[in-house]
Protein backbone atom coordinates (compact mmCIF):
# COMPACT_ATOMS: atom_id res chain seq x y z
CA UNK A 1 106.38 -68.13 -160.25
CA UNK A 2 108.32 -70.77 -158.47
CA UNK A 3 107.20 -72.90 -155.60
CA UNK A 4 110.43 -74.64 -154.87
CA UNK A 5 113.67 -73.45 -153.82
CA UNK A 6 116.23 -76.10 -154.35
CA UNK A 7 117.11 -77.69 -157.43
CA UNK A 8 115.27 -80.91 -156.64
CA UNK A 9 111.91 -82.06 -157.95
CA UNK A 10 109.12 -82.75 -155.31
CA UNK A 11 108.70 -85.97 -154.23
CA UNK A 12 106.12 -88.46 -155.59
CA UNK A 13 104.01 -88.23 -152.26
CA UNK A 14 103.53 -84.64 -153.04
CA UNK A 15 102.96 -84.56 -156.82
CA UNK A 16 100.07 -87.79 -156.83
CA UNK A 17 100.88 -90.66 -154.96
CA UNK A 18 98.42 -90.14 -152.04
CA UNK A 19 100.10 -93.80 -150.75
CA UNK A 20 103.88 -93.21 -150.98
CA UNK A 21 103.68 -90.82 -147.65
CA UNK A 22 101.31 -93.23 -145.55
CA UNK A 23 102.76 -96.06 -142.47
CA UNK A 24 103.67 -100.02 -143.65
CA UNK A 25 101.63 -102.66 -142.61
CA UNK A 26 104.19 -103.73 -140.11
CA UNK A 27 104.18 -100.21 -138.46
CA UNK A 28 100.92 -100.13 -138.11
CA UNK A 29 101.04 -103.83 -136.94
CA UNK A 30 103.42 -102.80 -134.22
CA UNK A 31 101.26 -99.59 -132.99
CA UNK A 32 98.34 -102.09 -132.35
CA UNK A 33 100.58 -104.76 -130.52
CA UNK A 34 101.55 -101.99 -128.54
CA UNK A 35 98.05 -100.40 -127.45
CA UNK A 36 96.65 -103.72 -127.33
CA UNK A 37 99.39 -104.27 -124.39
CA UNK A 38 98.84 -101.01 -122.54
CA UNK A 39 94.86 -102.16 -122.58
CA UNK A 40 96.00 -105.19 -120.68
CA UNK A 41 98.05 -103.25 -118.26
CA UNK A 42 95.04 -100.87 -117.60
CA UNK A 43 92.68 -103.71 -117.10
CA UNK A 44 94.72 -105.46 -114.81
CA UNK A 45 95.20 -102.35 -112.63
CA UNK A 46 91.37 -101.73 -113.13
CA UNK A 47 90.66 -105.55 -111.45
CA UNK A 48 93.32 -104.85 -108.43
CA UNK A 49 91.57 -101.13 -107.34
CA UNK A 50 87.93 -102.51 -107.69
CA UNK A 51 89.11 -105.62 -104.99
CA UNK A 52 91.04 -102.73 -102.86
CA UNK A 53 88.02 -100.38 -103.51
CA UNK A 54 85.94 -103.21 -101.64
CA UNK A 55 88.04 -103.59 -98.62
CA UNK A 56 88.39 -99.69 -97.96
CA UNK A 57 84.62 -99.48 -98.36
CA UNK A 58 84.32 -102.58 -95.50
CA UNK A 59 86.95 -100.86 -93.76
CA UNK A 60 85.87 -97.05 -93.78
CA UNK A 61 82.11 -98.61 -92.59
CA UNK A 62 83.68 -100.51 -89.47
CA UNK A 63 85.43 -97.08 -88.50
CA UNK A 64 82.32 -95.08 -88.59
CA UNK A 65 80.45 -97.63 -86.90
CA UNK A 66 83.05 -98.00 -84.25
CA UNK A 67 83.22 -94.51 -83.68
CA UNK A 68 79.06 -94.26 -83.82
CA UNK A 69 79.43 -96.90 -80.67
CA UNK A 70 81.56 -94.86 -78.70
CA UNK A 71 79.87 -91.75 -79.40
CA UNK A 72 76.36 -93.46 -78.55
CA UNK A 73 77.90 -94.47 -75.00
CA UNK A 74 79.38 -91.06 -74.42
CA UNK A 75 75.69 -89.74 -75.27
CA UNK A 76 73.68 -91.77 -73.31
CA UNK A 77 75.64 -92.16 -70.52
CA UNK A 78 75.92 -95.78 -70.22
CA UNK A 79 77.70 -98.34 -72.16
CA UNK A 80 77.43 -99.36 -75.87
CA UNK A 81 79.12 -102.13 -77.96
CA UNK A 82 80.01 -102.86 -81.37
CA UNK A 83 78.78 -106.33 -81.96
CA UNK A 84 79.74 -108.82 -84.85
CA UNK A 85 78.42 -111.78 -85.87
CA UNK A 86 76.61 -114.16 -83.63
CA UNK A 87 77.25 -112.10 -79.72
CA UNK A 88 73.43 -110.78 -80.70
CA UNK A 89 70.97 -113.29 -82.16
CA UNK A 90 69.43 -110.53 -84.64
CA UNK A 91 72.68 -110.24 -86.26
CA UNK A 92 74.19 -112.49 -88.75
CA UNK A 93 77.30 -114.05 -89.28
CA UNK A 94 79.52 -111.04 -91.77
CA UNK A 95 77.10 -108.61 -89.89
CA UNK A 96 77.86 -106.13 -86.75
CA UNK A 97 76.08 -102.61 -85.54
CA UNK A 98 76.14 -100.75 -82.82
CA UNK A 99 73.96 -102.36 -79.40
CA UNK A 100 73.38 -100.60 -75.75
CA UNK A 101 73.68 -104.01 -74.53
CA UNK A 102 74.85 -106.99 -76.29
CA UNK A 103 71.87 -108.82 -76.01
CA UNK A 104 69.09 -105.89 -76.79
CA UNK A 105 68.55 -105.40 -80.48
CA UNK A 106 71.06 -103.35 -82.43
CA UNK A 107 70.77 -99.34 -82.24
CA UNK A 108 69.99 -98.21 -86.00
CA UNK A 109 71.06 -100.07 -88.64
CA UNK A 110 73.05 -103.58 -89.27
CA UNK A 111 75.78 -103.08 -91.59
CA UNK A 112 77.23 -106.13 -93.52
CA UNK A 113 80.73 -106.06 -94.99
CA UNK A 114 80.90 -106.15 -98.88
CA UNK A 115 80.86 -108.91 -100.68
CA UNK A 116 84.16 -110.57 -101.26
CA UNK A 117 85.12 -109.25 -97.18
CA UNK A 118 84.92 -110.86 -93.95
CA UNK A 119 86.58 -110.08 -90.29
CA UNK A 120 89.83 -111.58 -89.99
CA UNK A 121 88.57 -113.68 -86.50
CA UNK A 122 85.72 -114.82 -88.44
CA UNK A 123 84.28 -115.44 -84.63
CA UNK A 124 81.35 -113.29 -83.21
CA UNK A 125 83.52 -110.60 -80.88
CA UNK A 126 82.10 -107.39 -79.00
CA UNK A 127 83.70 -104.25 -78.01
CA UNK A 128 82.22 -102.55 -75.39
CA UNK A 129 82.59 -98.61 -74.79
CA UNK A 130 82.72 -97.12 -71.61
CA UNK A 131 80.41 -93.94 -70.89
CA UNK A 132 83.71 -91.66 -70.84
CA UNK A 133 84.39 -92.76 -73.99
CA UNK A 134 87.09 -95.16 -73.18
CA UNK A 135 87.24 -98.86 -74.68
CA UNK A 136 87.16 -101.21 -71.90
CA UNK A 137 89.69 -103.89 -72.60
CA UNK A 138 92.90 -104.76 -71.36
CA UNK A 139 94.80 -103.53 -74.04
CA UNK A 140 94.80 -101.36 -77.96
CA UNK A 141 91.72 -103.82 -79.93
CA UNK A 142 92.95 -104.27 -83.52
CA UNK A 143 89.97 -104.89 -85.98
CA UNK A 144 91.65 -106.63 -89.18
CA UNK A 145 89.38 -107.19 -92.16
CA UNK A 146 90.26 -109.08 -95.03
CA UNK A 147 89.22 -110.74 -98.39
CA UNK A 148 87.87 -114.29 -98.06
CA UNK A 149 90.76 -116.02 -100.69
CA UNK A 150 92.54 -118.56 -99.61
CA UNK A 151 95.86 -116.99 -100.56
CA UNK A 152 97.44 -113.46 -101.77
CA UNK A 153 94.47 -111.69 -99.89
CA UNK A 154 94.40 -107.77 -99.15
CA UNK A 155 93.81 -106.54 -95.24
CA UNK A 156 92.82 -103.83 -93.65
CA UNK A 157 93.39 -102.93 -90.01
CA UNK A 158 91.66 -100.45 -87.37
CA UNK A 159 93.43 -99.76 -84.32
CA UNK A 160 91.12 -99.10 -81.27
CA UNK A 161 92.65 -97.18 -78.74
CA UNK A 162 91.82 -98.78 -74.89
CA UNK A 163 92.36 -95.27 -73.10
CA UNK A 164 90.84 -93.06 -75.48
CA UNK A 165 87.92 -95.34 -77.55
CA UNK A 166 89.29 -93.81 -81.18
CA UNK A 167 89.63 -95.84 -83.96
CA UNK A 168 92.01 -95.33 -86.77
CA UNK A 169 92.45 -96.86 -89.70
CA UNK A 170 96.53 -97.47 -89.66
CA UNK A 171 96.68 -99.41 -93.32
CA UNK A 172 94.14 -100.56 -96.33
């Protein structure tokens, strides 16, 4: 019986050289200078979400808690705030919740921006919403939060509408 068609003998990786079919040293050299690259790629994208993963956390947690202080005015009837830093002496600087008057202690909980985050007017600053659910201020509030690095920093922004009282996040 006859295995092979054509004329030629096999060649020596098929008759019992198991090494005459395998890669050279420098291709396999090259296939490890080449994953070892992609590896760095992937970590350095991996580095650049976590500190943008930070700053939509901060940013998503001011929008809620803006919202929570205009629905809290619209429930009670009377005006609420969103105070940050030092407007209310039971909350700390990088701190801010949701008060029925600026000076009474907080409703609920203090939240604190992530580590790494801080408001962009690093000031204490209130927001005060009306009972109709309006924001009273004399024009659209824009609440920017950014990292705390002293250059080549990411920001996010929430737009608070004056007429309305929404808040929308308009870029992270």
């Amino acid at each position: 019986m006859r295995l092979f068609t054509t004329s030629q003998p096999p060649t020596a990786s098929v008759r019992g050289n198991p090494f005459a079919a395998g890669f050279t040293l420098i291709e396999m050299i090259c296939a490890l200078a080449i994953i070892a690259v992609l590896i760095a790629m992937a970590l350095v994208s991996a580095v650049d979400w976590n500190r943008g993963a930070a700053l939509r956390a901060a940013a998503l947690e001011t929008h809620a808690c803006l919202n929570l202080s205009r629905q809290t005015a619209v429930a009670a009837g009377t005006p609420a705030w969103f105070v940050s830093g030092a407007t209310n002496s039971a909350i700390g600087r990088g701190w801010y919740a949701v008060a029925t008057n600026p000076s009474s202690p907080p409703v609920g909980f203090l939240h604190g921006l992530p580590a790494g985050c801080r408001f962009a007017d690093d000031t204490s600053w209130q927001i005060r919403f009306d009972p109709d659910g309006s924001c009273s201020a004399t024009c659209d509030l824009f609440v920017i939060i950014r990292e705390i690095r002293p250059a080549n920093y990411l920001a996010a922004t929430i737009l608070v509408y004056r007429a309305t009282g929404y808040a929308t996040i308009l870029d992270m």
